[in-house]
C-alpha atoms as a PDB file:
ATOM      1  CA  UNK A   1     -10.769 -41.903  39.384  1.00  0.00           C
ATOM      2  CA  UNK A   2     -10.044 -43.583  35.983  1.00  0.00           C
ATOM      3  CA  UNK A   3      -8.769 -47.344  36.205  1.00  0.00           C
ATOM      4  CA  UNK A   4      -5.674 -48.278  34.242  1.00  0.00           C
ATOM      5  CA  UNK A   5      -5.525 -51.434  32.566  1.00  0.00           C
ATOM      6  CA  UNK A   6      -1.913 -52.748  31.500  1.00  0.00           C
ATOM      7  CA  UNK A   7      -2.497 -55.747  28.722  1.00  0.00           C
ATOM      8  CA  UNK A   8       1.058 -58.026  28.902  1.00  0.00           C
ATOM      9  CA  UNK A   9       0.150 -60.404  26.540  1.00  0.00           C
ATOM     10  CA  UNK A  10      -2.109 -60.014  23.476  1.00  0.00           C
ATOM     11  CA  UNK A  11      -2.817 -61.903  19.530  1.00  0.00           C
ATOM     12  CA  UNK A  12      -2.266 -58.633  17.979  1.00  0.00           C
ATOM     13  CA  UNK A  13      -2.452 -60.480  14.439  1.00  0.00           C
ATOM     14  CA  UNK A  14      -5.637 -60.811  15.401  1.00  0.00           C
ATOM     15  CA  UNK A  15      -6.882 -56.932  15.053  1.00  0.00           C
ATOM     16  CA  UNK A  16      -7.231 -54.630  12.249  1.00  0.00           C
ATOM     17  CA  UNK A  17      -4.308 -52.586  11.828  1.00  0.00           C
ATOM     18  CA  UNK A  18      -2.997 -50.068   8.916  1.00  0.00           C
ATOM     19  CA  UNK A  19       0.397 -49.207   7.617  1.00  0.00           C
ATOM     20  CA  UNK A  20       1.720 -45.664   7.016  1.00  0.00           C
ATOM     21  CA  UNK A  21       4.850 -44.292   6.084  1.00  0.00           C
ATOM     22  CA  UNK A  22       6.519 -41.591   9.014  1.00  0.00           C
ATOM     23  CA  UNK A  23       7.507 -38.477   8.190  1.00  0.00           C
ATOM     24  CA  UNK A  24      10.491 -36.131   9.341  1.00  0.00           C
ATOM     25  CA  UNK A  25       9.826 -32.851   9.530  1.00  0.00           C
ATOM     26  CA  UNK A  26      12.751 -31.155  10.983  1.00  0.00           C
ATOM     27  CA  UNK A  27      11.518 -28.358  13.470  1.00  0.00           C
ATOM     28  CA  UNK A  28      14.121 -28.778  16.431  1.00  0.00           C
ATOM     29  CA  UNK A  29      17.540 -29.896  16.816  1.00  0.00           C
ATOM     30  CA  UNK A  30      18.675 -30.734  20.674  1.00  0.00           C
ATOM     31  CA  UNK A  31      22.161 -32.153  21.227  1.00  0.00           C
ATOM     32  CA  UNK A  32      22.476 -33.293  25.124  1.00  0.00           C
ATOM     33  CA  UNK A  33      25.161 -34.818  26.473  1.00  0.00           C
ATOM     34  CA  UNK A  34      24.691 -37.615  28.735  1.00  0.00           C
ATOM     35  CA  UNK A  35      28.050 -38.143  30.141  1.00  0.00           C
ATOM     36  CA  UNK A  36      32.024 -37.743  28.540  1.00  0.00           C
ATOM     37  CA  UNK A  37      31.115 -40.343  26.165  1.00  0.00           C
ATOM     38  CA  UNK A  38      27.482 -40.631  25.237  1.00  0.00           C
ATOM     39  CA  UNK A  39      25.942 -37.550  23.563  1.00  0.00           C
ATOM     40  CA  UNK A  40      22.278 -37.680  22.046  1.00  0.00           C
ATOM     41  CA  UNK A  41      20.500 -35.986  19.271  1.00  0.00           C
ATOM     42  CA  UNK A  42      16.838 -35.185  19.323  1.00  0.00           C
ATOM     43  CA  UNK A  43      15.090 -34.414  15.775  1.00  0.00           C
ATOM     44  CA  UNK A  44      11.701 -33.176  16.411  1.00  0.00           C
ATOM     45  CA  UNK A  45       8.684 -33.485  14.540  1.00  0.00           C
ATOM     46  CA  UNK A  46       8.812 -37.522  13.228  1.00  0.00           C
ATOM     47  CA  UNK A  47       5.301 -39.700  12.519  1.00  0.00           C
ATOM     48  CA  UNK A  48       2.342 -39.528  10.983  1.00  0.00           C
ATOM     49  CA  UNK A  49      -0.021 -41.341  13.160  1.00  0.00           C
ATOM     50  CA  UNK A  50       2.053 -41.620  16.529  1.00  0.00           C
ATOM     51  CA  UNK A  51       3.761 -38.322  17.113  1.00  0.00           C
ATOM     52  CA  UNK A  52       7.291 -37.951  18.521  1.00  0.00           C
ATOM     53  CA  UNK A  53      11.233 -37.565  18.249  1.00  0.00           C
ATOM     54  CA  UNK A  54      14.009 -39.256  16.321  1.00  0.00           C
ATOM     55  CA  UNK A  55      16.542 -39.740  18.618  1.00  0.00           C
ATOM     56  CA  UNK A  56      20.282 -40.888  17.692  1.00  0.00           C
ATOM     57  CA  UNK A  57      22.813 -41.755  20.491  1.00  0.00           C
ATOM     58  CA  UNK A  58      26.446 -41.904  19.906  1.00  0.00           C
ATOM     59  CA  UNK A  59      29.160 -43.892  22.107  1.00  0.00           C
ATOM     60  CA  UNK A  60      32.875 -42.554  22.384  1.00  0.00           C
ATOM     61  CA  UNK A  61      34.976 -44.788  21.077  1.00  0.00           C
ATOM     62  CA  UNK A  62      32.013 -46.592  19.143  1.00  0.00           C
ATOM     63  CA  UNK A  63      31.080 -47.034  15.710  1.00  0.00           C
ATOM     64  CA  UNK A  64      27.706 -48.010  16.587  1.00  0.00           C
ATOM     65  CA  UNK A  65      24.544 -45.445  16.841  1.00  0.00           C
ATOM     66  CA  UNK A  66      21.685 -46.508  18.471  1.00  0.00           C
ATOM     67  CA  UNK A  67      18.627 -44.788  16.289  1.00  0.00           C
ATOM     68  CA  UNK A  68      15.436 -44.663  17.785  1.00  0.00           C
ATOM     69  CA  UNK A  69      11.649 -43.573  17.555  1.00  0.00           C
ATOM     70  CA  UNK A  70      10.613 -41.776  21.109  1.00  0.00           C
ATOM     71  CA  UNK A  71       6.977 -41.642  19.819  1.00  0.00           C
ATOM     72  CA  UNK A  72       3.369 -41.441  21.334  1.00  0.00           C
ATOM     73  CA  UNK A  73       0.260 -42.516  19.711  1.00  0.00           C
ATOM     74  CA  UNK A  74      -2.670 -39.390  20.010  1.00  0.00           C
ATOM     75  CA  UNK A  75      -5.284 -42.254  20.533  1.00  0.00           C
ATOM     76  CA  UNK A  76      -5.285 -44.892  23.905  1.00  0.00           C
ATOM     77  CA  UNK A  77      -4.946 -48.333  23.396  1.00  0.00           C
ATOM     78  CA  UNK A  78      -2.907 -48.132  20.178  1.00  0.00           C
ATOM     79  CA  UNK A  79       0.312 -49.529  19.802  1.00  0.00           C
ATOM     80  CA  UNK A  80       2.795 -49.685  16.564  1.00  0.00           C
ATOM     81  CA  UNK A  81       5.431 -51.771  14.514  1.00  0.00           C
ATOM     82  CA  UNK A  82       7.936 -50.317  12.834  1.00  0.00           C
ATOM     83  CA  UNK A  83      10.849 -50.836   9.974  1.00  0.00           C
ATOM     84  CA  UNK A  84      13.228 -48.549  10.293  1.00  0.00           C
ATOM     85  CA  UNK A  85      15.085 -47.797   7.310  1.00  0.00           C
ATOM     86  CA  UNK A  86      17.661 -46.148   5.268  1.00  0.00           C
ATOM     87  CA  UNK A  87      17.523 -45.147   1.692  1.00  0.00           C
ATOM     88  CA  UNK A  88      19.690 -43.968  -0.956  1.00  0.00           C
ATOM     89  CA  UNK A  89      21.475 -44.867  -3.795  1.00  0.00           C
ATOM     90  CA  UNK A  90      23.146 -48.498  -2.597  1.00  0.00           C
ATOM     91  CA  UNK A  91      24.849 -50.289  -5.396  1.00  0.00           C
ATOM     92  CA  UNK A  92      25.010 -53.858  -3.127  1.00  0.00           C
ATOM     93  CA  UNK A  93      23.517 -55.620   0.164  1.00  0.00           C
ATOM     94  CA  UNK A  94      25.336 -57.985   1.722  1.00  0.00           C
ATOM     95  CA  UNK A  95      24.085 -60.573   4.596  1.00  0.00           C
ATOM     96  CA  UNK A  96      24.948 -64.044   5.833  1.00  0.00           C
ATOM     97  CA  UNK A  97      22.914 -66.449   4.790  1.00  0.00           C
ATOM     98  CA  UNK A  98      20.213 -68.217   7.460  1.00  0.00           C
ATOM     99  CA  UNK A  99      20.663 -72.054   6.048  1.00  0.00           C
ATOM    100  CA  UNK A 100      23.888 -72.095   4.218  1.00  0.00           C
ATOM    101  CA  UNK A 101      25.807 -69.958   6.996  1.00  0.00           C
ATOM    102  CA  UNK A 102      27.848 -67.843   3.778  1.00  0.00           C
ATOM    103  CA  UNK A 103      28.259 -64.456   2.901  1.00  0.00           C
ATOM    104  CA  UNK A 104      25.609 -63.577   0.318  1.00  0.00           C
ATOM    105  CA  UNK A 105      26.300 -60.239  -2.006  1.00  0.00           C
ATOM    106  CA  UNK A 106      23.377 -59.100  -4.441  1.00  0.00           C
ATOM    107  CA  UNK A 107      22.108 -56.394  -6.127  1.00  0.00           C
ATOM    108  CA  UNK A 108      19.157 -54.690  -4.364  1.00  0.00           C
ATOM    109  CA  UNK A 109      16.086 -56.510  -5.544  1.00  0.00           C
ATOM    110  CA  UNK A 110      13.286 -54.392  -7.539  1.00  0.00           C
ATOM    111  CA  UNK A 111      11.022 -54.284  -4.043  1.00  0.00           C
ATOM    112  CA  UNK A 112      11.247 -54.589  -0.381  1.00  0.00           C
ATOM    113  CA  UNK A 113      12.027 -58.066   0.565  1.00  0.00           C
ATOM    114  CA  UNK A 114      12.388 -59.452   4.082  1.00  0.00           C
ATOM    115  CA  UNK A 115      15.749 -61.685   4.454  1.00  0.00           C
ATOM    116  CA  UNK A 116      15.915 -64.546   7.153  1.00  0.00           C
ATOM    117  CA  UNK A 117      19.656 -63.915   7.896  1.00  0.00           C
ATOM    118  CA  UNK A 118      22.117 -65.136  10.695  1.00  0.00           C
ATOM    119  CA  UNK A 119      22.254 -62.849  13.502  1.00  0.00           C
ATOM    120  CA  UNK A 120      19.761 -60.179  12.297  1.00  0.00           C
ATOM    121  CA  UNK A 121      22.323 -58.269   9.968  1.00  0.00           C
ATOM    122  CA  UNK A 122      22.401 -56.311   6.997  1.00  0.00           C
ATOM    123  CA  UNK A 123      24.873 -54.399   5.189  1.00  0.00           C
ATOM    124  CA  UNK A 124      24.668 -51.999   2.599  1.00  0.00           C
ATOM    125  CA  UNK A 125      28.425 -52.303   0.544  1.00  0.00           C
ATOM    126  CA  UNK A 126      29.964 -48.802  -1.111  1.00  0.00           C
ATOM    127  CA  UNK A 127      32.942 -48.620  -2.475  1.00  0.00           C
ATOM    128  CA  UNK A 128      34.666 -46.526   0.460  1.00  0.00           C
ATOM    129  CA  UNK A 129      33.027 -48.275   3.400  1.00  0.00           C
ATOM    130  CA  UNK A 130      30.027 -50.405   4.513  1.00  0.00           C
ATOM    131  CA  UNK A 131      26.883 -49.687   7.339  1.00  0.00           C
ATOM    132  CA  UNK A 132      25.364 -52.670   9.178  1.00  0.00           C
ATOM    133  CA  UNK A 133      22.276 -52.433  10.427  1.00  0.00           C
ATOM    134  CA  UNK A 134      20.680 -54.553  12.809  1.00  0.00           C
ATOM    135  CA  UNK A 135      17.577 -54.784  15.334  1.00  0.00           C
ATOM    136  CA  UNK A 136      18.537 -54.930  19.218  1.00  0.00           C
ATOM    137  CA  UNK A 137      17.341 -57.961  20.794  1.00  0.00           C
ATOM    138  CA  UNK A 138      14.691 -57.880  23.260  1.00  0.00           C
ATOM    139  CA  UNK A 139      13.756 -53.839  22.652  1.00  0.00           C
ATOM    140  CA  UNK A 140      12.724 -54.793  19.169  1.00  0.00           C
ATOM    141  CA  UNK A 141      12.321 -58.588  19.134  1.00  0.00           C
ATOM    142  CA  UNK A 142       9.669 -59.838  21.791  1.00  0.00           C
ATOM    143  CA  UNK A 143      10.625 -62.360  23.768  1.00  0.00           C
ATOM    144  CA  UNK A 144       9.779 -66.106  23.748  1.00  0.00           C
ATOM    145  CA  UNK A 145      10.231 -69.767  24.402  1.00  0.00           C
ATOM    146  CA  UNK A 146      11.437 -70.450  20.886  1.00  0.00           C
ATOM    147  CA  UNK A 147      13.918 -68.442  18.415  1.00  0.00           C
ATOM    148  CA  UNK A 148      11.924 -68.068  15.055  1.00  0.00           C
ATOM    149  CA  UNK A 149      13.737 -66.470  12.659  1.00  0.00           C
ATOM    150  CA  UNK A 150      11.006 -64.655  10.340  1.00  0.00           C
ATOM    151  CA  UNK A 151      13.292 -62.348   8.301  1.00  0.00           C
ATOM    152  CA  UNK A 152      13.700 -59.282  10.532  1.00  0.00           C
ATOM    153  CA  UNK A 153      15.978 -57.284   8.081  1.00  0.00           C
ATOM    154  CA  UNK A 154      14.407 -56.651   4.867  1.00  0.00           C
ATOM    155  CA  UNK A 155      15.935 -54.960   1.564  1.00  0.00           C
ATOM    156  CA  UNK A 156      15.054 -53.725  -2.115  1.00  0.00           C
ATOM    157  CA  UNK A 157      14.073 -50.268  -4.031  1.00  0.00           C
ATOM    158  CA  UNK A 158      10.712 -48.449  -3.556  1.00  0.00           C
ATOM    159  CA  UNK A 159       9.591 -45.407  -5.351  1.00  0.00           C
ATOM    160  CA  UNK A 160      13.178 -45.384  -6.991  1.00  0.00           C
ATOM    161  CA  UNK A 161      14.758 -45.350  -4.228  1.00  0.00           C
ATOM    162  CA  UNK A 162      16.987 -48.554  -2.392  1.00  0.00           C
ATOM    163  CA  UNK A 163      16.285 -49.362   0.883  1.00  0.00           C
ATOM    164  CA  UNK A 164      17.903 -51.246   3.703  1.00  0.00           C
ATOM    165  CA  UNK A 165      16.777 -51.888   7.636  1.00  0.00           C
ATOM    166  CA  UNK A 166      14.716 -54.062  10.607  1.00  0.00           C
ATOM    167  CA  UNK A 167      11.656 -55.469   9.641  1.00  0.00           C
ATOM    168  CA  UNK A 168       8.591 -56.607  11.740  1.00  0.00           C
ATOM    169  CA  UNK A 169       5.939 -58.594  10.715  1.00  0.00           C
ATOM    170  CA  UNK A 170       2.327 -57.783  11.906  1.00  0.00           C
ATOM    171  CA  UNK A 171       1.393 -61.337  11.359  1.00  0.00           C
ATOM    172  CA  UNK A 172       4.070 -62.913  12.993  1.00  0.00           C
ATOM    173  CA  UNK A 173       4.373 -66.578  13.978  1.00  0.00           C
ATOM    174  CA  UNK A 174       0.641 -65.990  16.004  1.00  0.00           C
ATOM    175  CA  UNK A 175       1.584 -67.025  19.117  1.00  0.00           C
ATOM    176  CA  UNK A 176       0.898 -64.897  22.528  1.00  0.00           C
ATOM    177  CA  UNK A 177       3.279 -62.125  22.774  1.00  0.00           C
ATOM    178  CA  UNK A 178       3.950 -59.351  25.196  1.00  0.00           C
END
């Protein structure tokens, strides 16, 4: 019989690790509904490296949609990180401001830059309407002793293309972390 080991905490700064870029790869389409007012979508075929399902849930009566990555690595004792993202043509990001407590409104900057912003926000502004995106706390953000805020929203054009969305940092603050 194989023994399971379960690691809680770990200095995962510490190992090597390597960034990719996921893929979606639209093969299957489920639509399930939970209940009268939560319905989910599956998308099948997303990663590269870990291997799963894009999953979007939608609330009645709720503009939010909780996006997330039901993935699987195809080698034990890996674990990820992930920004997730949205990209397009987005003429301006907005965010309030970490220090000064204001609304800031820019231009997309010419690459990816995290943003230490109040309450882990960002918007992208169009003319006929605005999207927030945010991290959820505690299912993205590990918890701690102390709130550090090390920019976990990040924004700016890659490839041509202008990007908004959560950022984590594999370096982090290096202290021990679930």
């Amino acid at each position: 019989m194989k023994k399971w080991s379960y690691i809680f905490f770990d200095k995962v700064d510490t190992r090597p690790y390597v960034t990719f870029r996921s893929q979606l790869d639209i093969q299957s389409v489920e639509v399930v509904f939970e209940s009268k007012s939560r319905v989910k979508i599956i998308i099948g075929n997303f990663g590269w490296v870990f291997f799963g399902n894009l999953v979007l849930k939608f609330y009645g009566g709720s503009p939010f949609i909780l996006v997330e990555a039901e993935m699987q690595p195809q080698k034990s004792g890996t674990a990820y990180i992930f920004d997730g993202l949205l990209g397009g043509k987005i003429p301006k990001i907005a965010f309030k401001d970490n220090q000064t407590d204001r609304i800031i409104v820019e231009n997309p900057t010419d690459s990816l830059v995290a943003k230490k912003v109040r309450n882990r926000t960002i918007m992208a502004l169009f003319p006929k309407g605005t999207i927030a995106i945010f991290p959820t706390p505690h299912a993205y953000i590990y918890p701690t002793e102390n709130g550090f805020n090390l920019g976990f929203v990040q924004a700016g054009t890659e490839d041509g293309i202008t990007f908004f969305g959560t950022k984590l940092h594999p370096k982090d603050d290096k202290v021990w972390r679930p």
